[in-house]
C-alpha atoms as a PDB file:
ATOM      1  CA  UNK A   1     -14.773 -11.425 -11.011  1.00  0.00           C
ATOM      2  CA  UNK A   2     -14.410 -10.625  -7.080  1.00  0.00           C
ATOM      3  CA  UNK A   3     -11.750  -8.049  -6.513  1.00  0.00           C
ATOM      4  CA  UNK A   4      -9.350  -7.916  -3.715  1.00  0.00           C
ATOM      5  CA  UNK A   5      -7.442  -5.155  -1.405  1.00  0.00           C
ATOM      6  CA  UNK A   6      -3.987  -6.424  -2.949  1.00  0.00           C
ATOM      7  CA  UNK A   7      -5.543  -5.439  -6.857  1.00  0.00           C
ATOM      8  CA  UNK A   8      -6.310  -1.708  -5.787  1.00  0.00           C
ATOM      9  CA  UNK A   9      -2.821  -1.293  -3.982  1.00  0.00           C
ATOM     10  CA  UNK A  10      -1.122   0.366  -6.895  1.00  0.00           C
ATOM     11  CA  UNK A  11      -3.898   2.209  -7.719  1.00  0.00           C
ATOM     12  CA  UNK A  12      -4.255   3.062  -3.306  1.00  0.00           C
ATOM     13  CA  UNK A  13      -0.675   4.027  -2.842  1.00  0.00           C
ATOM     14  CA  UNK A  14      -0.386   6.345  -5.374  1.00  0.00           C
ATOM     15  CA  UNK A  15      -2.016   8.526  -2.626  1.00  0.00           C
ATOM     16  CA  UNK A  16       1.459   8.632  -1.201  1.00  0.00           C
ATOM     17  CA  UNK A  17       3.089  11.025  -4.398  1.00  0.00           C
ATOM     18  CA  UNK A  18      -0.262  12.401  -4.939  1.00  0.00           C
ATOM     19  CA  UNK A  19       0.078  13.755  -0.886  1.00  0.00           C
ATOM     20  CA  UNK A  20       3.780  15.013  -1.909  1.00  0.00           C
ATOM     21  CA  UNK A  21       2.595  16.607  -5.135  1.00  0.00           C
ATOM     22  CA  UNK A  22       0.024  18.932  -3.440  1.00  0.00           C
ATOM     23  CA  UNK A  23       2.261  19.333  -0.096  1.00  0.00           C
ATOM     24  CA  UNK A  24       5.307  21.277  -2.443  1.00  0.00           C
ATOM     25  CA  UNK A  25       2.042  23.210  -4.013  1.00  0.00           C
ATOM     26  CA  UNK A  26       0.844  23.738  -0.863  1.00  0.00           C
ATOM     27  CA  UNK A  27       3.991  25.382   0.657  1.00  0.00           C
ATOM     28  CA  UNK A  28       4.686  26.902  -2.795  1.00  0.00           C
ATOM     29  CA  UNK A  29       1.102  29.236  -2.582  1.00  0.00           C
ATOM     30  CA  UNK A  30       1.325  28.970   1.207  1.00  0.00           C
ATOM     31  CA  UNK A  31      -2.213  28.001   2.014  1.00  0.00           C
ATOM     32  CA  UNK A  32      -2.157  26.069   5.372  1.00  0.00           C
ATOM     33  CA  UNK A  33      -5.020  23.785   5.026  1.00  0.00           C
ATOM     34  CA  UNK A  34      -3.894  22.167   1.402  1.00  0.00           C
ATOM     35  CA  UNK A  35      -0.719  21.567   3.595  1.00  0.00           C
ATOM     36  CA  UNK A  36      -2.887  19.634   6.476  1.00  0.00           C
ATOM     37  CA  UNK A  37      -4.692  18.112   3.633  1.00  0.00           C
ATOM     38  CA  UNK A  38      -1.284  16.794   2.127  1.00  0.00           C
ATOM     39  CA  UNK A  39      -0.238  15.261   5.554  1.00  0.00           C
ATOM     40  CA  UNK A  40      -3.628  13.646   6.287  1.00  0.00           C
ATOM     41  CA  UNK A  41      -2.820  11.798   2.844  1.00  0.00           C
ATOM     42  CA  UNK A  42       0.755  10.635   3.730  1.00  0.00           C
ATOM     43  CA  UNK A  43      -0.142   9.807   7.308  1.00  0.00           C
ATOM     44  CA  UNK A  44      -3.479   7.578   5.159  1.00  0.00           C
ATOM     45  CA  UNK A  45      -0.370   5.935   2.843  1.00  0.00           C
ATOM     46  CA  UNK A  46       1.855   5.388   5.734  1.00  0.00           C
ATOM     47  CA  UNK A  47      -0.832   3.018   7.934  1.00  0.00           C
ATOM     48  CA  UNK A  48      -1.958   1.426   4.631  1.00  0.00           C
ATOM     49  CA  UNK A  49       1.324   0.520   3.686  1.00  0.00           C
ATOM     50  CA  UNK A  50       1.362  -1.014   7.140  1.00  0.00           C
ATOM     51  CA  UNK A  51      -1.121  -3.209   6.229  1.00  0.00           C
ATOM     52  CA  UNK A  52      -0.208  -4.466   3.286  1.00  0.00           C
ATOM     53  CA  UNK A  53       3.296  -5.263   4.431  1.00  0.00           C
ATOM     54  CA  UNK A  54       1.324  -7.364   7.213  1.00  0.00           C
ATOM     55  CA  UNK A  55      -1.310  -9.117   4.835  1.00  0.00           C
ATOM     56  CA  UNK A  56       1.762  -9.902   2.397  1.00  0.00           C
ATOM     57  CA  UNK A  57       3.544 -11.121   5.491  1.00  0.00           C
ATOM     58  CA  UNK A  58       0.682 -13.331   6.387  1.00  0.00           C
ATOM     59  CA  UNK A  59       0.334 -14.769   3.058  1.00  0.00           C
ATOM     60  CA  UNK A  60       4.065 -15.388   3.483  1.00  0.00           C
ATOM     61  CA  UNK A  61       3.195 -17.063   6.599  1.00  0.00           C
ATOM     62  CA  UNK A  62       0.043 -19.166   5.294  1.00  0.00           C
ATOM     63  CA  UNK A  63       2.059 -20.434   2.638  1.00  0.00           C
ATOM     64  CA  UNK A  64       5.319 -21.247   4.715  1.00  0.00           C
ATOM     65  CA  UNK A  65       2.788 -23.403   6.952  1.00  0.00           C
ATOM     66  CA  UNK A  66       2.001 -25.685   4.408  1.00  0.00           C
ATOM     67  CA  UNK A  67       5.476 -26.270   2.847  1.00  0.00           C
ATOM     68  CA  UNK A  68       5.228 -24.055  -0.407  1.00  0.00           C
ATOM     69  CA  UNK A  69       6.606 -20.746  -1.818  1.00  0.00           C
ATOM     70  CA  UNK A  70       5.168 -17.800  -1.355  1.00  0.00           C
ATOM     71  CA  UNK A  71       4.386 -16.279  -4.881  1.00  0.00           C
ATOM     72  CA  UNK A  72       3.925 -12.176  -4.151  1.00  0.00           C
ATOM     73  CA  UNK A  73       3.028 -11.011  -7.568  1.00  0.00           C
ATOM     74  CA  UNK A  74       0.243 -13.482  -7.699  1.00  0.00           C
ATOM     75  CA  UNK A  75      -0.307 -13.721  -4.181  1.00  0.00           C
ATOM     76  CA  UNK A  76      -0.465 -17.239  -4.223  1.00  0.00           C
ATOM     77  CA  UNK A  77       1.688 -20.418  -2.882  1.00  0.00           C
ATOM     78  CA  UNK A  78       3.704 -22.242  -5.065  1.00  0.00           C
ATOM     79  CA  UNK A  79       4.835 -25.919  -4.680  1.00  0.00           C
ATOM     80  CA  UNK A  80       7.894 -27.615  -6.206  1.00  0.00           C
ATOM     81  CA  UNK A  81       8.271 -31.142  -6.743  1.00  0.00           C
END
């Protein structure tokens, strides 16, 4: 069983709420470097979010090349007959 990027992405961008979650604590208890902590997370979430929109897109793009649907929740193409 080989795993991919796209089957740790829920488990990867959960850093994103995890980054909010210590940023309120963070301004809440005022320590400065849980804050730049925080926004080293979102900034992480941000740029991988970028690159899953682009390897989605280029699965889009794959698929559209050789006539089929592009199947995101499986991440595979789908042809109709």
């Amino acid at each position: 069983m080989s795993l991919s990027v796209f089957d740790l992405q829920p488990l990867l961008m959960s850093i994103a709420p995890a980054s909010v979650a210590l940023m309120l604590y963070a301004l809440n208890r005022k320590k400065r470097g849980l804050v730049k902590l925080s926004l080293v997370g979102m900034i992480v979430a941000v740029i991988m979010l970028f690159g899953f929109q682009y390897l989605d897109y280029k699965h889009l793009e794959d698929c559209m090349r050789q006539h089929e649907v592009y199947n995101p929740l499986l991440q595979t193409c789908i042809t109709f007959n």
